[in-house]
C-alpha atoms as a PDB file:
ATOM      1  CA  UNK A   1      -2.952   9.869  33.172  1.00  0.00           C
ATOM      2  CA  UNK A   2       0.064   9.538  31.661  1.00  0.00           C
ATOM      3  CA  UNK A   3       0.747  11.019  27.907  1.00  0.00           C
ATOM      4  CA  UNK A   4       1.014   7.719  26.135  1.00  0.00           C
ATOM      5  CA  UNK A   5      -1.852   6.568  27.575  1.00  0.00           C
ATOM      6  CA  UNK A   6      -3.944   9.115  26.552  1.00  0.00           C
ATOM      7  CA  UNK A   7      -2.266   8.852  23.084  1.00  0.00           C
ATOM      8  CA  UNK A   8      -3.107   4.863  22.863  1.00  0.00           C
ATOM      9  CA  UNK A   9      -6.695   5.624  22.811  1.00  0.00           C
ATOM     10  CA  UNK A  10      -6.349   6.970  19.566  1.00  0.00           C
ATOM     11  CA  UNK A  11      -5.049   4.229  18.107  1.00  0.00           C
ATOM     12  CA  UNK A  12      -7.691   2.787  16.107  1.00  0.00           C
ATOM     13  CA  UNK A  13      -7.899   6.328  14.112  1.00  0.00           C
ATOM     14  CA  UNK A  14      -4.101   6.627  14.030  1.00  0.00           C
ATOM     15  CA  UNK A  15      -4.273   3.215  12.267  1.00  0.00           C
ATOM     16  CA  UNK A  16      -7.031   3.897   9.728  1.00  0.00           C
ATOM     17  CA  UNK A  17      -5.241   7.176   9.128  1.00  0.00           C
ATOM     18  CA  UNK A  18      -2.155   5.321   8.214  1.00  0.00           C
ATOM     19  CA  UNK A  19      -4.304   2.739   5.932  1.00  0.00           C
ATOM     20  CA  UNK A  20      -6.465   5.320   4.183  1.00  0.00           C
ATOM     21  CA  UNK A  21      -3.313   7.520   3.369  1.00  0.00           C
ATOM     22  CA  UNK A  22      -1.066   4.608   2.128  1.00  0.00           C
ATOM     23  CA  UNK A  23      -3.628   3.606   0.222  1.00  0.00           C
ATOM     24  CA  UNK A  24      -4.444   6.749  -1.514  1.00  0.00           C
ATOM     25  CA  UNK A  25      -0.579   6.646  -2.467  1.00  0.00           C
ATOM     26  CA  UNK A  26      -0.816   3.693  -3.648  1.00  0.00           C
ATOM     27  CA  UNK A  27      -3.837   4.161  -5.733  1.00  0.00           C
ATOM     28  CA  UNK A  28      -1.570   6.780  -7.599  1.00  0.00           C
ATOM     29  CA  UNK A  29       1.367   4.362  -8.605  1.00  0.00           C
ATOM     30  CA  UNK A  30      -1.468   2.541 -10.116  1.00  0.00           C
ATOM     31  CA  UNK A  31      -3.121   5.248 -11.384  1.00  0.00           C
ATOM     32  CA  UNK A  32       0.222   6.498 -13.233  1.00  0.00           C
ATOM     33  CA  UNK A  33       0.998   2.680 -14.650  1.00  0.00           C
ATOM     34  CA  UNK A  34      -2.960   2.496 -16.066  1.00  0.00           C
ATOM     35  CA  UNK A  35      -3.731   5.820 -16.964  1.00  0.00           C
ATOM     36  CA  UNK A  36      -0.219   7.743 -17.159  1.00  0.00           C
ATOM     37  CA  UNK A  37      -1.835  10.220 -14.733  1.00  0.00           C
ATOM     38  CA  UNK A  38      -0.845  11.864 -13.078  1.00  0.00           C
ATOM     39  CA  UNK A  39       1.891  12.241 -15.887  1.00  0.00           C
ATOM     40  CA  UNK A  40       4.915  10.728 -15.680  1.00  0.00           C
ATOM     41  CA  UNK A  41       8.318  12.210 -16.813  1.00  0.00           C
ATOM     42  CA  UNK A  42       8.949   8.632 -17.811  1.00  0.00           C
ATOM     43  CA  UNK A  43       5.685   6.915 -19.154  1.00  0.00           C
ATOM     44  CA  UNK A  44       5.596   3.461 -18.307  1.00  0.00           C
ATOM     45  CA  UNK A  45       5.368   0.667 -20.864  1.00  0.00           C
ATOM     46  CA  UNK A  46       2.514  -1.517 -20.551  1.00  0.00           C
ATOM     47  CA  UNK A  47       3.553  -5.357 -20.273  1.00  0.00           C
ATOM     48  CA  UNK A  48       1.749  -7.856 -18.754  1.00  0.00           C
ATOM     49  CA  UNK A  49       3.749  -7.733 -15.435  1.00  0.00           C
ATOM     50  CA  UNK A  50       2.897  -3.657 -15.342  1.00  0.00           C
ATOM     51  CA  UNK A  51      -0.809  -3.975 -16.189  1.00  0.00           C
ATOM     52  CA  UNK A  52      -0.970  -6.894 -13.426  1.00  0.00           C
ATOM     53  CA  UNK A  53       0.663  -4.417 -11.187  1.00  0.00           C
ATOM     54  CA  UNK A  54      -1.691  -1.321 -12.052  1.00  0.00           C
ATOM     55  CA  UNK A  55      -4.275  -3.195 -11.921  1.00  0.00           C
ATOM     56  CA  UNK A  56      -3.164  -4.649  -7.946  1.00  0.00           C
ATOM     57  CA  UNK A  57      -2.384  -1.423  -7.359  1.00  0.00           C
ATOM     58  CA  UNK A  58      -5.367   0.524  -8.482  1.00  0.00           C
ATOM     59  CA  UNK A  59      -8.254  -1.699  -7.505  1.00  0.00           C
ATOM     60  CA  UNK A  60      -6.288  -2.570  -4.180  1.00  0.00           C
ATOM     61  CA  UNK A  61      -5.485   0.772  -3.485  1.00  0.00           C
ATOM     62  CA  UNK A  62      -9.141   1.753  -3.312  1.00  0.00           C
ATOM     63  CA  UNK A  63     -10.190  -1.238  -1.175  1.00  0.00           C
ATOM     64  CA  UNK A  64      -7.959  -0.428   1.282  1.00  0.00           C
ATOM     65  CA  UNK A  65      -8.413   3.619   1.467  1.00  0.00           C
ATOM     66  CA  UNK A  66     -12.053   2.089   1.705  1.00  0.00           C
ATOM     67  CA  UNK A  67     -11.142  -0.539   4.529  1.00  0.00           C
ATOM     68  CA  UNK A  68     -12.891  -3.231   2.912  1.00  0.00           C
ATOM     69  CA  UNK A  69     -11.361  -7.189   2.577  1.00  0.00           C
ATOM     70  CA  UNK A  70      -8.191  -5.015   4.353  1.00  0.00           C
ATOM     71  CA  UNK A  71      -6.438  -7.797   5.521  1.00  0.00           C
ATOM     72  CA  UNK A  72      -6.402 -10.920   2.269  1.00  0.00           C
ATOM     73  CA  UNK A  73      -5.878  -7.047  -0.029  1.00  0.00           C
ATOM     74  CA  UNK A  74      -3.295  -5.904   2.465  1.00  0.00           C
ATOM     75  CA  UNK A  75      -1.700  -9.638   1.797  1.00  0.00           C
ATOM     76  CA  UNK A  76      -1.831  -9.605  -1.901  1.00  0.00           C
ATOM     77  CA  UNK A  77      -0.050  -6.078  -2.084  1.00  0.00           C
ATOM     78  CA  UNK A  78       2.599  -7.050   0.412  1.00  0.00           C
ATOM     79  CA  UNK A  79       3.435  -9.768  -1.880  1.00  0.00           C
ATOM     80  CA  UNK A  80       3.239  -7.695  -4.692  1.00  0.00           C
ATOM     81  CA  UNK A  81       5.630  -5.106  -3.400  1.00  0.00           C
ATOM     82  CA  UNK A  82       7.824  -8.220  -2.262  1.00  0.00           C
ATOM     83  CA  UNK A  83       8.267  -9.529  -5.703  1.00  0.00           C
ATOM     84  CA  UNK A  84       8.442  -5.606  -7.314  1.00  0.00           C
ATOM     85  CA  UNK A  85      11.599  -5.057  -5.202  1.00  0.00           C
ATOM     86  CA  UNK A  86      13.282  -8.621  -5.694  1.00  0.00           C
ATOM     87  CA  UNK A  87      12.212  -8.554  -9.892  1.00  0.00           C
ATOM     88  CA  UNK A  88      12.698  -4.195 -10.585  1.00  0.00           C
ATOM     89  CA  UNK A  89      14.711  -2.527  -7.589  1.00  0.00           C
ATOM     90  CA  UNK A  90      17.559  -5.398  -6.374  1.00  0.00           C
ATOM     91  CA  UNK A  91      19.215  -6.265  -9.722  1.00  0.00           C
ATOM     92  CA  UNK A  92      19.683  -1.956  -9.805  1.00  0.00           C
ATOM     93  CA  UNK A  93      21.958  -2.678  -6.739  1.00  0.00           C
ATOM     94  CA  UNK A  94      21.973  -3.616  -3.304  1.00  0.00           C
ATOM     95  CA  UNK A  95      21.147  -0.062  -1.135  1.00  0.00           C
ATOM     96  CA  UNK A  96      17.522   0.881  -1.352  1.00  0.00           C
ATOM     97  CA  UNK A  97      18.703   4.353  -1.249  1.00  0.00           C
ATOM     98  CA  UNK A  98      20.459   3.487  -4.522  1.00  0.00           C
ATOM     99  CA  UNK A  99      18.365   1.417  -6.263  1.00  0.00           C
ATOM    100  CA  UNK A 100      15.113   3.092  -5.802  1.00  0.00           C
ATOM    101  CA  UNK A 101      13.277   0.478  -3.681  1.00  0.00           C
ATOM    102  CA  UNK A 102      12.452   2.591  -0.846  1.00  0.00           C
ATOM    103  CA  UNK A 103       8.984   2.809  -1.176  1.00  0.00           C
ATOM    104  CA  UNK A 104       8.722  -0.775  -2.227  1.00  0.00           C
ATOM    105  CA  UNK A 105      10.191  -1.666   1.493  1.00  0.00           C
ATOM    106  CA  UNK A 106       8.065   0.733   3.115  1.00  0.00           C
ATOM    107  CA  UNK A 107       4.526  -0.102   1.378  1.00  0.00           C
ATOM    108  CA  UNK A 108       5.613  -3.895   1.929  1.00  0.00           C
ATOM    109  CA  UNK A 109       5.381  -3.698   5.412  1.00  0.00           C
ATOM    110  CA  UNK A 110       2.691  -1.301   6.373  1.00  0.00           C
ATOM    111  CA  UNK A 111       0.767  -3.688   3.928  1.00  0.00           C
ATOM    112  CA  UNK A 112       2.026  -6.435   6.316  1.00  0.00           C
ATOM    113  CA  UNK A 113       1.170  -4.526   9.370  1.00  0.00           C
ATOM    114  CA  UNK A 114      -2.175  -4.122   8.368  1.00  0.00           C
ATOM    115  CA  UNK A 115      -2.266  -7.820   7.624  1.00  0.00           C
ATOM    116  CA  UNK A 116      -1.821  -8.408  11.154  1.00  0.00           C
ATOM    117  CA  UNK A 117      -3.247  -5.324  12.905  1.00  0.00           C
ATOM    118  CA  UNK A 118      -6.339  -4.878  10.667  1.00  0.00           C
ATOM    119  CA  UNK A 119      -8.015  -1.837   8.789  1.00  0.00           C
ATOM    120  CA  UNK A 120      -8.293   0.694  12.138  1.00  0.00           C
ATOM    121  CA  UNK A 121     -11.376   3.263  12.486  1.00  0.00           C
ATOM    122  CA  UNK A 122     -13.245   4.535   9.465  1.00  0.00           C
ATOM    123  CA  UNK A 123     -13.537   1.246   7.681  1.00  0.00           C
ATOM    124  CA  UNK A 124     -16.057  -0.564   5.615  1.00  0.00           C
ATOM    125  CA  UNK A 125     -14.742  -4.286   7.525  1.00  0.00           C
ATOM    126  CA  UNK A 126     -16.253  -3.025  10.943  1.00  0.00           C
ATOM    127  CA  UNK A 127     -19.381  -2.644   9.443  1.00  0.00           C
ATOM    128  CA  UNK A 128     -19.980  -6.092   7.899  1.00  0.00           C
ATOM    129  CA  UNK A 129     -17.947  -7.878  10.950  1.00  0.00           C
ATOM    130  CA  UNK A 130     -14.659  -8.445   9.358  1.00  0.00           C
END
């Protein structure tokens, strides 16, 4: 058996790894915008926009590390991480590098991947059929 092979039957855990660790990243963002914790050297002000986007990122964050309604959450997030980097990061300049908008990019499409790929092992969705 070749390496890869062996490697691709771990994929449903490799996936569910990714999901449940993105997500508890992304339950911190939130975490910082709704709570200021963990403390930020730059406290955010609360607007509407930034409690909408705690509140995404917060409640969606723990669905997802939880793998439950993955894929419309996974949707919602993608879009919100779509519209963060077009509204916050792009008018800072064009490079991601530059404008801080990496991690807008990358949550964006591991939200999309899991969109299309689904929640992996360890998730509340295999359990009710999702």
């Amino acid at each position: 058996m070749k390496l890869f092979d062996v490697l691709s039957k771990y994929q449903p855990q490799a996936l569910g790894v990714l999901r449940i660790m993105t997500a508890l990243q992304f339950i911190e963002h939130g975490s910082q915008k709704l709570f200021d914790f963990p403390i930020s050297a730059q406290p955010h002000a609360l607007s509407g926009l930034t409690t909408a986007a705690g509140i995404l990122e917060f409640a969606g964050g723990i669905l997802l590390a939880l793998g439950l309604f993955t894929r419309p959450v996974a949707f919602l997030l993608a879009g919100e991480m779509a519209i963060a980097y077009f509204m916050v990061h792009m008018p800072r300049g064009f490079f991601p590098v530059n404008n801080s908008g990496d991690a807008a990019i990358s949550f964006c499409f591991i939200f999309l991947y899991l969109l299309f790929a689904g929640p992996g092992a360890f998730a509340l969705d295999n359990r009710r059929g999702a």
